[in-house]
PDB file of N, CA and C in Angstrom:
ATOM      1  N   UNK A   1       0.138  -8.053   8.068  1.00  0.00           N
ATOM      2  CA  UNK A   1      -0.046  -6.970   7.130  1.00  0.00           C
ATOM      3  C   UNK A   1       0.203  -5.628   7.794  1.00  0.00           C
ATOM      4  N   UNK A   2       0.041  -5.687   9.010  1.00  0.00           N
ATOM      5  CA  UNK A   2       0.308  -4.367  10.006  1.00  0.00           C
ATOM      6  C   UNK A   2       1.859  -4.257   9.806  1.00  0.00           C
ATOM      7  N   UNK A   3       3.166  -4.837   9.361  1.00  0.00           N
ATOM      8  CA  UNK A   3       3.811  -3.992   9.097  1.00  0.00           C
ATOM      9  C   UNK A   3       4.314  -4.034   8.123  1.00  0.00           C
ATOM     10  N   UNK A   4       3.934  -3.607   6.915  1.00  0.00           N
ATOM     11  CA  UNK A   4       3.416  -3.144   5.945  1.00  0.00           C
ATOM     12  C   UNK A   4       3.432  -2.034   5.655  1.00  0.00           C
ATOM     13  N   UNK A   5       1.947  -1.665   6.508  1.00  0.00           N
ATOM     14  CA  UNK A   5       1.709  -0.086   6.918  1.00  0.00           C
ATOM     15  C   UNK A   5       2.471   0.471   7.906  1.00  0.00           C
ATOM     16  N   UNK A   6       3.445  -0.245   8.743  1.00  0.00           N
ATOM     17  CA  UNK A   6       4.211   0.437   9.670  1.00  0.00           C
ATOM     18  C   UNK A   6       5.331   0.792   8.562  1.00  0.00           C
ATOM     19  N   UNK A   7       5.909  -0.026   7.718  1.00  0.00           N
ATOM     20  CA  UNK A   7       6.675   0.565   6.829  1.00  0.00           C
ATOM     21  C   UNK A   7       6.759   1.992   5.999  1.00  0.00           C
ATOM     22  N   UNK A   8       5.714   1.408   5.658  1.00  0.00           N
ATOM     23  CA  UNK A   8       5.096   2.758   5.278  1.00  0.00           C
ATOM     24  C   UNK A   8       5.643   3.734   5.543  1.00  0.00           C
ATOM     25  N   UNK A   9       5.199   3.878   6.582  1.00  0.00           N
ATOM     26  CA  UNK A   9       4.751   5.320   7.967  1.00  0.00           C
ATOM     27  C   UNK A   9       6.351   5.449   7.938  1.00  0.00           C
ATOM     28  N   UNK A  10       7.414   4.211   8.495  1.00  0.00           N
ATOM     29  CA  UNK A  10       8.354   4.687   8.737  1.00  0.00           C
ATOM     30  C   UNK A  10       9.315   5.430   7.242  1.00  0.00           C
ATOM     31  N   UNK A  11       8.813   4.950   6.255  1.00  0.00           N
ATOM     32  CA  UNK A  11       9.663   5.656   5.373  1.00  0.00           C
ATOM     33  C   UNK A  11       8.987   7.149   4.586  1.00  0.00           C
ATOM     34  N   UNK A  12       8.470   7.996   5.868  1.00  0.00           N
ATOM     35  CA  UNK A  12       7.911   9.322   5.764  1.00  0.00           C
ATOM     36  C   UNK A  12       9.502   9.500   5.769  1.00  0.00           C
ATOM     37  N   UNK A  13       9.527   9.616   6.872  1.00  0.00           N
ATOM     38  CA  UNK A  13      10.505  10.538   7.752  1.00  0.00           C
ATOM     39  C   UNK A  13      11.786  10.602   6.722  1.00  0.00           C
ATOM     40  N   UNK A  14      12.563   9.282   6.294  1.00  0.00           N
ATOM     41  CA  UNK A  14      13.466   9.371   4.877  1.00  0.00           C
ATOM     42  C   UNK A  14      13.317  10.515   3.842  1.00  0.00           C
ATOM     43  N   UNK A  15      11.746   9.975   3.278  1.00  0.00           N
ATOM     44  CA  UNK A  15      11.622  10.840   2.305  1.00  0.00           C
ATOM     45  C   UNK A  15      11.817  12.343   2.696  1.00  0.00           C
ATOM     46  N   UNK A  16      11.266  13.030   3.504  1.00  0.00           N
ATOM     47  CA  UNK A  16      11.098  13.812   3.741  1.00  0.00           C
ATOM     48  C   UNK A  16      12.744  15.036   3.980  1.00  0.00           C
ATOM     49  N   UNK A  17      13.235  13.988   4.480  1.00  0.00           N
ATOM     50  CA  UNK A  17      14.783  14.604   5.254  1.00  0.00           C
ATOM     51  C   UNK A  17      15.587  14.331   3.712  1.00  0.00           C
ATOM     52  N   UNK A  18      15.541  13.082   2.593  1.00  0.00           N
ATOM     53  CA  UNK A  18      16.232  13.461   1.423  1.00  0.00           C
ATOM     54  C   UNK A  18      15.963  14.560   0.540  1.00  0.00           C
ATOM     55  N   UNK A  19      14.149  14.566   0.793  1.00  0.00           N
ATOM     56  CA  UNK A  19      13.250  15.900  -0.230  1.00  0.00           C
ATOM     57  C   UNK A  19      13.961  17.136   0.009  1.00  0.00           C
ATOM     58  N   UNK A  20      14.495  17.221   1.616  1.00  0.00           N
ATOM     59  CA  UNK A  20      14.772  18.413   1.930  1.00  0.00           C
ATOM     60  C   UNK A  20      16.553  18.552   1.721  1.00  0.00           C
ATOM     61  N   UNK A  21      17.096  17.899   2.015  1.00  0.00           N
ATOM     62  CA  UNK A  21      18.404  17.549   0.980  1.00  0.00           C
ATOM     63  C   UNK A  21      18.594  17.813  -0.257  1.00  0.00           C
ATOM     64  N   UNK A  22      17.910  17.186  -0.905  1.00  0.00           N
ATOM     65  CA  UNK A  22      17.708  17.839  -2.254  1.00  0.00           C
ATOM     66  C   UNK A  22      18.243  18.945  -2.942  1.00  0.00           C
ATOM     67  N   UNK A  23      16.943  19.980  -2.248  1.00  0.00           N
ATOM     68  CA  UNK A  23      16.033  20.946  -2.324  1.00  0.00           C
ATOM     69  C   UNK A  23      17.424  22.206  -1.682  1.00  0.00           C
ATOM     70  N   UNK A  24      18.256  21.482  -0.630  1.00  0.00           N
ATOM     71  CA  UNK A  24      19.606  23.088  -0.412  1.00  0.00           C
ATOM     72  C   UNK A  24      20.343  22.445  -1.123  1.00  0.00           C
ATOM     73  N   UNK A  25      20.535  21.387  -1.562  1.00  0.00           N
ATOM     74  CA  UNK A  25      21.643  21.511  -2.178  1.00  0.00           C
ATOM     75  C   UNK A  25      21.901  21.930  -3.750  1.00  0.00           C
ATOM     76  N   UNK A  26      20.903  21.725  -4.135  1.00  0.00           N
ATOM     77  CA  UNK A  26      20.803  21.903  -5.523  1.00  0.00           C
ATOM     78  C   UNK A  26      20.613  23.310  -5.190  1.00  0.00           C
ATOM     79  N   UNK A  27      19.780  24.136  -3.928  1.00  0.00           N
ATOM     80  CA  UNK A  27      19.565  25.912  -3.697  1.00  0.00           C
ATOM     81  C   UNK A  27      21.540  26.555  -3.572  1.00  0.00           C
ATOM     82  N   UNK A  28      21.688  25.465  -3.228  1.00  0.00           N
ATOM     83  CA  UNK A  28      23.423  25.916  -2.846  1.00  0.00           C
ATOM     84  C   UNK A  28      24.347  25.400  -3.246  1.00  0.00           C
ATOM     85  N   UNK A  29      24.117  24.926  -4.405  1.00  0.00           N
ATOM     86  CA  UNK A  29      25.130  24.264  -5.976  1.00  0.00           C
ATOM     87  C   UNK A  29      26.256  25.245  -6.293  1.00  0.00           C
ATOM     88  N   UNK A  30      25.175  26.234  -6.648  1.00  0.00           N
ATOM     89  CA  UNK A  30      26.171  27.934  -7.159  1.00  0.00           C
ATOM     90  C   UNK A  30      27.343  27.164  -8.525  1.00  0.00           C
ATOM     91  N   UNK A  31      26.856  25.858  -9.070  1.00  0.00           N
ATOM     92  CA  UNK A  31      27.622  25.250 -10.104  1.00  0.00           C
ATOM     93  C   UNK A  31      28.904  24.333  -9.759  1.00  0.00           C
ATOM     94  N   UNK A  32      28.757  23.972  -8.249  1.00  0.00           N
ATOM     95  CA  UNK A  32      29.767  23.281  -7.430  1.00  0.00           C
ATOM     96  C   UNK A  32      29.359  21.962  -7.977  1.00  0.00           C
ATOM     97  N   UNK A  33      29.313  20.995  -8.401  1.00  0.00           N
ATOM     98  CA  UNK A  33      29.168  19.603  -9.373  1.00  0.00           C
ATOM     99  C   UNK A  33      29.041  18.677  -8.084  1.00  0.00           C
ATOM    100  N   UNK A  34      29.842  18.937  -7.258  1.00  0.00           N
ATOM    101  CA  UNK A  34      29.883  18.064  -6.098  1.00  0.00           C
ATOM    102  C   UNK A  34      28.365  18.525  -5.081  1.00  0.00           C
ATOM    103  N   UNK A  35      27.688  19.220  -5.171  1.00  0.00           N
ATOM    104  CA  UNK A  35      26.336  19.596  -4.584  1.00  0.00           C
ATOM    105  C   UNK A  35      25.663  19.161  -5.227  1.00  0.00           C
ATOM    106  N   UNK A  36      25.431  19.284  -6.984  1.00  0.00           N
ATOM    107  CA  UNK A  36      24.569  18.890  -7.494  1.00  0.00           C
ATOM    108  C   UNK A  36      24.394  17.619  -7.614  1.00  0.00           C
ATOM    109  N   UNK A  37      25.796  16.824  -7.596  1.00  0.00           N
ATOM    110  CA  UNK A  37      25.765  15.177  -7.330  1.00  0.00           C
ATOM    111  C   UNK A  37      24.708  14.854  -6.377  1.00  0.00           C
ATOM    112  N   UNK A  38      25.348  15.561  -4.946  1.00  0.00           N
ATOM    113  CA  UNK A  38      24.563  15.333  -3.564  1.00  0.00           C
ATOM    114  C   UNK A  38      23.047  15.419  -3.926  1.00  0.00           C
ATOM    115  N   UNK A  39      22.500  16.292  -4.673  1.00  0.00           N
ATOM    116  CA  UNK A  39      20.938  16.914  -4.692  1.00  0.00           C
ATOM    117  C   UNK A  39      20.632  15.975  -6.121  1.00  0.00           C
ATOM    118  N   UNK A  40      21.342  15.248  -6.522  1.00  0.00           N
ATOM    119  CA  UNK A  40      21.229  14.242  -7.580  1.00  0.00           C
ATOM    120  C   UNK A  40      20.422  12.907  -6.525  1.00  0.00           C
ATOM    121  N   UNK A  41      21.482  12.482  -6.134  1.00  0.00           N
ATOM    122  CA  UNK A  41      21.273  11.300  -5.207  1.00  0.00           C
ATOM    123  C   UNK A  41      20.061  10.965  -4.243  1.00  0.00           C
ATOM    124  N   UNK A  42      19.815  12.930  -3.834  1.00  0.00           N
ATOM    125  CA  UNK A  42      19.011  12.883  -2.650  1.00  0.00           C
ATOM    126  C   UNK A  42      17.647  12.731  -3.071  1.00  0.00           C
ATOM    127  N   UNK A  43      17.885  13.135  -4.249  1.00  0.00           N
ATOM    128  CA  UNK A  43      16.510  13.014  -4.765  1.00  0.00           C
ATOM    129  C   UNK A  43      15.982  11.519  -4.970  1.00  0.00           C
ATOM    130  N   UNK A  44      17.470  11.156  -5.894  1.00  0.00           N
ATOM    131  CA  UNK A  44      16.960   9.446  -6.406  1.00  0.00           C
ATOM    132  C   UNK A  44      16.512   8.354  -4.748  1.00  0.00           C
ATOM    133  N   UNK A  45      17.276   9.034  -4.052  1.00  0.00           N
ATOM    134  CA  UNK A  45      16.995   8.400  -2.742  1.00  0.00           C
ATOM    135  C   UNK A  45      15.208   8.720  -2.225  1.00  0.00           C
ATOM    136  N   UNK A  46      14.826   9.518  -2.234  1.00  0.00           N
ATOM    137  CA  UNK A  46      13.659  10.398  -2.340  1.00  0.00           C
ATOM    138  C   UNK A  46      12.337   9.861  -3.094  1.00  0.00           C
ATOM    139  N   UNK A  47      13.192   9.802  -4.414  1.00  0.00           N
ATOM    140  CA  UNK A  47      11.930   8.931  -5.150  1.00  0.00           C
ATOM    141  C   UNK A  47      12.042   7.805  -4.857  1.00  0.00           C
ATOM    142  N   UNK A  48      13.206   7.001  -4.569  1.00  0.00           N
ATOM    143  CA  UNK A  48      12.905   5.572  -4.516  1.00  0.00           C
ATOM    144  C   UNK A  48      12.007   5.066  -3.149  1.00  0.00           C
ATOM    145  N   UNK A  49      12.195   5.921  -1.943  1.00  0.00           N
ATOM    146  CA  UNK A  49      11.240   5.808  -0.569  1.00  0.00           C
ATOM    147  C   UNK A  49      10.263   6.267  -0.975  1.00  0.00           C
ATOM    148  N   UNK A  50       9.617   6.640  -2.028  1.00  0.00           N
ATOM    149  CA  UNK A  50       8.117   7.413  -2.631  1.00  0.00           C
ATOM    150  C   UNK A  50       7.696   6.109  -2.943  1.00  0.00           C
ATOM    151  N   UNK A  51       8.202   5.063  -4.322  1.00  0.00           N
ATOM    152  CA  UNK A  51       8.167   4.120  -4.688  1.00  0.00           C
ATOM    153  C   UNK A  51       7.749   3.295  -3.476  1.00  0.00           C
ATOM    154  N   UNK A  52       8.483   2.966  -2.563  1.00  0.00           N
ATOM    155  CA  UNK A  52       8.231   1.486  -1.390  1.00  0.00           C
ATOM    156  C   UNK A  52       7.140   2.047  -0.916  1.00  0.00           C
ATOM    157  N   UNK A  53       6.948   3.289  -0.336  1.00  0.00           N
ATOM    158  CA  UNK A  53       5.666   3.688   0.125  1.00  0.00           C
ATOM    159  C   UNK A  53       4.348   3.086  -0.640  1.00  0.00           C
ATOM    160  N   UNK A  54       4.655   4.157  -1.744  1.00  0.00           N
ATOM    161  CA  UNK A  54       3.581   3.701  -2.657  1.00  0.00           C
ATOM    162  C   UNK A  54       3.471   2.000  -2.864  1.00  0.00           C
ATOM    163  N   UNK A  55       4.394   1.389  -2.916  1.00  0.00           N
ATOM    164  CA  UNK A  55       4.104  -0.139  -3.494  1.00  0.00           C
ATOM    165  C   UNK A  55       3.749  -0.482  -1.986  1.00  0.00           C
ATOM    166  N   UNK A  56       4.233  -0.344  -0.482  1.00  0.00           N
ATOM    167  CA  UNK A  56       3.393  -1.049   0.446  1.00  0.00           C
ATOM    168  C   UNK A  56       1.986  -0.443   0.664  1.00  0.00           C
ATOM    169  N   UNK A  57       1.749   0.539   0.730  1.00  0.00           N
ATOM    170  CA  UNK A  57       0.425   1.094   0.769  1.00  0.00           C
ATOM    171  C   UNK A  57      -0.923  -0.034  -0.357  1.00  0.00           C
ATOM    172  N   UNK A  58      -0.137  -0.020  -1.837  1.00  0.00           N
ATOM    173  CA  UNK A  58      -0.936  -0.548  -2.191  1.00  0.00           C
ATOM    174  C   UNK A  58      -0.943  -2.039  -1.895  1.00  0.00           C
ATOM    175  N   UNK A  59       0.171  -2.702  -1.560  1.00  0.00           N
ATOM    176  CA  UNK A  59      -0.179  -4.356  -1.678  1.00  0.00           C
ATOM    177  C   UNK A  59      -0.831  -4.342  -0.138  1.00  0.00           C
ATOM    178  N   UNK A  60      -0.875  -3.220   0.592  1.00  0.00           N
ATOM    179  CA  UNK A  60      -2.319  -3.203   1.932  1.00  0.00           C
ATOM    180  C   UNK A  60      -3.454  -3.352   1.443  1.00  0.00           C
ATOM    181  N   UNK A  61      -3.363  -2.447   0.532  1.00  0.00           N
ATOM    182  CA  UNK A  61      -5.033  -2.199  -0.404  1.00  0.00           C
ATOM    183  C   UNK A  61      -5.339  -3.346  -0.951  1.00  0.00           C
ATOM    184  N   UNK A  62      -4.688  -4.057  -1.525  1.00  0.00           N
ATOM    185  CA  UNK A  62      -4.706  -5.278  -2.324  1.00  0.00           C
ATOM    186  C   UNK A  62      -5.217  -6.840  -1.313  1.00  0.00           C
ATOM    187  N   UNK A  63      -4.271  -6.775  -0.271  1.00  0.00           N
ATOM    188  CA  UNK A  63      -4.500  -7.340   0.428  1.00  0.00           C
ATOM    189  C   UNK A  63      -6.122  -7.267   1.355  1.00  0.00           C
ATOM    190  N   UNK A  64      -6.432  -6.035   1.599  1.00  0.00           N
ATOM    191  CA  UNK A  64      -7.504  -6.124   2.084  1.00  0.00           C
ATOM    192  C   UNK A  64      -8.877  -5.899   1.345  1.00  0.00           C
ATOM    193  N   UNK A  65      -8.701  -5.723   0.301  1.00  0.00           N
ATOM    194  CA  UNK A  65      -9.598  -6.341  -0.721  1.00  0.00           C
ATOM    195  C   UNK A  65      -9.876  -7.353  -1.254  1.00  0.00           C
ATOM    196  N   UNK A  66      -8.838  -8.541  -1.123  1.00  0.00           N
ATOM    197  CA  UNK A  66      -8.766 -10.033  -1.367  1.00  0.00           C
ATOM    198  C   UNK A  66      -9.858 -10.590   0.065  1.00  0.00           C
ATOM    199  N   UNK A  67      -9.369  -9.956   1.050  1.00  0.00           N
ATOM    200  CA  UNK A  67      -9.951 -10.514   2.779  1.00  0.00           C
ATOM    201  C   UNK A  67     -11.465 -10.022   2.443  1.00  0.00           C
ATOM    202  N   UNK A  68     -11.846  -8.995   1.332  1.00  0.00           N
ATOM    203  CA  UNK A  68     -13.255  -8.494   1.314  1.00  0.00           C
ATOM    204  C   UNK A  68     -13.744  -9.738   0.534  1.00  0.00           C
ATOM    205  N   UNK A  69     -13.331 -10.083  -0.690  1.00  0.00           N
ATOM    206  CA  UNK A  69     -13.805 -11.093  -1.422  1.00  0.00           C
ATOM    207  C   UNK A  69     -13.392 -11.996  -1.063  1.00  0.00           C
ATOM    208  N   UNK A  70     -13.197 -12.626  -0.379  1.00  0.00           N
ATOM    209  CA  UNK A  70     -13.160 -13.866   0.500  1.00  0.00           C
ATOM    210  C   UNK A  70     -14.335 -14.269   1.671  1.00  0.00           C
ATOM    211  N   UNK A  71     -14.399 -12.859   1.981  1.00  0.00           N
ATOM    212  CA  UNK A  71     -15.526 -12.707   2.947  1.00  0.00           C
ATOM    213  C   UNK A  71     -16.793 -13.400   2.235  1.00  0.00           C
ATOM    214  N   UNK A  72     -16.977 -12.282   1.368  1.00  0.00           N
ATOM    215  CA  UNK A  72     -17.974 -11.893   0.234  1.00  0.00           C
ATOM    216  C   UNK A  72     -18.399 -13.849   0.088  1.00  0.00           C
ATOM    217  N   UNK A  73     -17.093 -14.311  -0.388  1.00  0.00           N
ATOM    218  CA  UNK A  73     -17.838 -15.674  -1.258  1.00  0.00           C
ATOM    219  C   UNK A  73     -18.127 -16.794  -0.055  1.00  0.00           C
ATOM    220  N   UNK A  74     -17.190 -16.304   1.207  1.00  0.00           N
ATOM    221  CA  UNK A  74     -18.077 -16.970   2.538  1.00  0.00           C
ATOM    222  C   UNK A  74     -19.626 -16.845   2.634  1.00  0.00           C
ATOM    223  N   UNK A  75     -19.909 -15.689   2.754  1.00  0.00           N
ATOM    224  CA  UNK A  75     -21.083 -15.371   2.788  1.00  0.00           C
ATOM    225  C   UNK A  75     -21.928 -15.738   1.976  1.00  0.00           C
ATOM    226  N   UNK A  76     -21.908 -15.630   0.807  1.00  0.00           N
ATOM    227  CA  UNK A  76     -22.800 -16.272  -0.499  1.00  0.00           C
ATOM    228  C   UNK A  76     -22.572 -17.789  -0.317  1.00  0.00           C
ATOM    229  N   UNK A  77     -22.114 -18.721  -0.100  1.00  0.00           N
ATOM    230  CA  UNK A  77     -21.637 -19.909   0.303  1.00  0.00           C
ATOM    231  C   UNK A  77     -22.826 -20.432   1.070  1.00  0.00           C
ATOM    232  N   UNK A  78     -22.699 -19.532   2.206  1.00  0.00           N
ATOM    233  CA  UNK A  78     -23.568 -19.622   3.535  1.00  0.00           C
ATOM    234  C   UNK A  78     -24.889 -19.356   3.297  1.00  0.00           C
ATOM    235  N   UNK A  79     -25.270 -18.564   2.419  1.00  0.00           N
ATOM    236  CA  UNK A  79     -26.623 -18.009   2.325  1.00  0.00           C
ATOM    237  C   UNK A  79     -27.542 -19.064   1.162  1.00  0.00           C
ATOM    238  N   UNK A  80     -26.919 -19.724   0.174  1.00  0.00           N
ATOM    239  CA  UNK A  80     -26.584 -20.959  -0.810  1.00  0.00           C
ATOM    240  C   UNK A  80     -27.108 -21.830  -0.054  1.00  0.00           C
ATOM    241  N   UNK A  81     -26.272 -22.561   0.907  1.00  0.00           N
ATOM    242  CA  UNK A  81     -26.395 -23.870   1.467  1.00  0.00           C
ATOM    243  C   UNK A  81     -27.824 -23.161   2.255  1.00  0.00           C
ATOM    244  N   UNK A  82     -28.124 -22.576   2.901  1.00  0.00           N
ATOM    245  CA  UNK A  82     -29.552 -22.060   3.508  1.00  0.00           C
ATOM    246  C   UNK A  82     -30.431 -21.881   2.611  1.00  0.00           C
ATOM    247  N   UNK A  83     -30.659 -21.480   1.637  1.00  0.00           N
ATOM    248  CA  UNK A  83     -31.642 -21.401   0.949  1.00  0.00           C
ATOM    249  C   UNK A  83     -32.089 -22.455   0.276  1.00  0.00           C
ATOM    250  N   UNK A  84     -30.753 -23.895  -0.238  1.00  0.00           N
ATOM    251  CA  UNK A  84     -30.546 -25.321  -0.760  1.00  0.00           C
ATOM    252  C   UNK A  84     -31.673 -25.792   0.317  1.00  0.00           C
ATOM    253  N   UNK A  85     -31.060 -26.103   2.124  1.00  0.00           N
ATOM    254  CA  UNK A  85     -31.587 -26.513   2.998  1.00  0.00           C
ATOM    255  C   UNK A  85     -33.393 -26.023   3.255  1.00  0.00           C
ATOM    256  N   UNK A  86     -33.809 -24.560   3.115  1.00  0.00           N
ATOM    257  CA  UNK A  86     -34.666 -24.348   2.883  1.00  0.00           C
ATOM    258  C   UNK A  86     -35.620 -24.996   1.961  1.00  0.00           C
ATOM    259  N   UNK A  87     -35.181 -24.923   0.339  1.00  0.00           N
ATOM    260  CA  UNK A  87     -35.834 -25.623  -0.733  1.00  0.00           C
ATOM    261  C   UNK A  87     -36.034 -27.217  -0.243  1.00  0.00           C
ATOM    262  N   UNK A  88     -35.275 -27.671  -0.011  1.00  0.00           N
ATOM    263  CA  UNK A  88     -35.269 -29.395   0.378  1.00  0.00           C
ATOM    264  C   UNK A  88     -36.493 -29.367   1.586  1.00  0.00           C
ATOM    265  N   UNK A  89     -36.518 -28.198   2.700  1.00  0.00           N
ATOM    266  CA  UNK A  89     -37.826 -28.282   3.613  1.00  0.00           C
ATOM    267  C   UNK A  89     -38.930 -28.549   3.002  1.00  0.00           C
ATOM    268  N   UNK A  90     -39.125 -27.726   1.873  1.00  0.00           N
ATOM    269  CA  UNK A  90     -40.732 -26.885   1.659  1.00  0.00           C
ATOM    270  C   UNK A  90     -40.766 -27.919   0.399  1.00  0.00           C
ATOM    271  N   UNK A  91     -39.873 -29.018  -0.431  1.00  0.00           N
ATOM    272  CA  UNK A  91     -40.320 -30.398  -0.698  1.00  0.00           C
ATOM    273  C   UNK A  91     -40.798 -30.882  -0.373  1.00  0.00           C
ATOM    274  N   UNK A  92     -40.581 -31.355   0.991  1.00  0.00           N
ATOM    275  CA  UNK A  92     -40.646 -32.302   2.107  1.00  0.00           C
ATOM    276  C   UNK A  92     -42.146 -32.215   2.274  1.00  0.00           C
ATOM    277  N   UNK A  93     -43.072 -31.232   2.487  1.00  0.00           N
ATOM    278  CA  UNK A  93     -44.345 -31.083   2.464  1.00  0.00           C
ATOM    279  C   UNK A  93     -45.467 -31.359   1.513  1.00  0.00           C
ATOM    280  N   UNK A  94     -46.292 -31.673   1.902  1.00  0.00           N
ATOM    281  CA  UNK A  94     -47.299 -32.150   0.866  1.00  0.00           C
ATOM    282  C   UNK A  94     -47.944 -31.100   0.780  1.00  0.00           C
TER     283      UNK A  94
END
C-alpha cells in the first residue's frame, strides 16, 4: 500500500509543472489558438494527475480502514471466546 502513497506524492510535481503551463500559456495566448490548445491540454493533463492523486489517496484511506475493521472484529472475536471460556468456568462451580 506504501506505493500508493508514493504515487501519490510523485504525481505533485506533474500537476504542479502542467498547473503552471497552463496558467502562461493561456497568460500568453494574445488569441494565438495554438497556445490556447497548449493551456487546453495542460490543464486536462493537470486535472487528470488531480484525479489519480485523489483516487490513490483515497483507496489508502479505504484500505486502511478495512485493516481497522478487521482489527476491530479480531478483537471482539478474542474478547467473545474469553468471556464464552469465562462463563463455562463460573458453571463449573457449585
Amino acid at each position: 500500500m506504501k506505493w500508493v502513497i508514493g504515487f501519490s506524492s510523485l504525481l505533485k510535481l506533474p500537476l504542479l509543472a502542467l498547473g503552471a503551463l497552463a496558467i502562461v500559456a493561456f497568460s500568453s495566448a494574445h488569441g494565438d489558438l495554438g497556445r490556447v490548445g497548449l493551456g487546453c491540454l495542460a490543464a486536462a493533463g493537470a486535472a487528470a494527475c488531480f484525479v489519480l492523486m485523489w483516487l490513490a489517496e483515497r483507496a489508502a484511506r479505504n484500505r486502511a480502514a478495512d485493516d481497522a475493521i478487521a482489527r476491530r472484529v479480531e478483537w471482539d472475536a478474542a474478547a467473545d471466546r474469553e468471556r464464552a471460556a469465562s462463563a463455562d468456568g463460573d458453571a463449573d462451580r457449585p
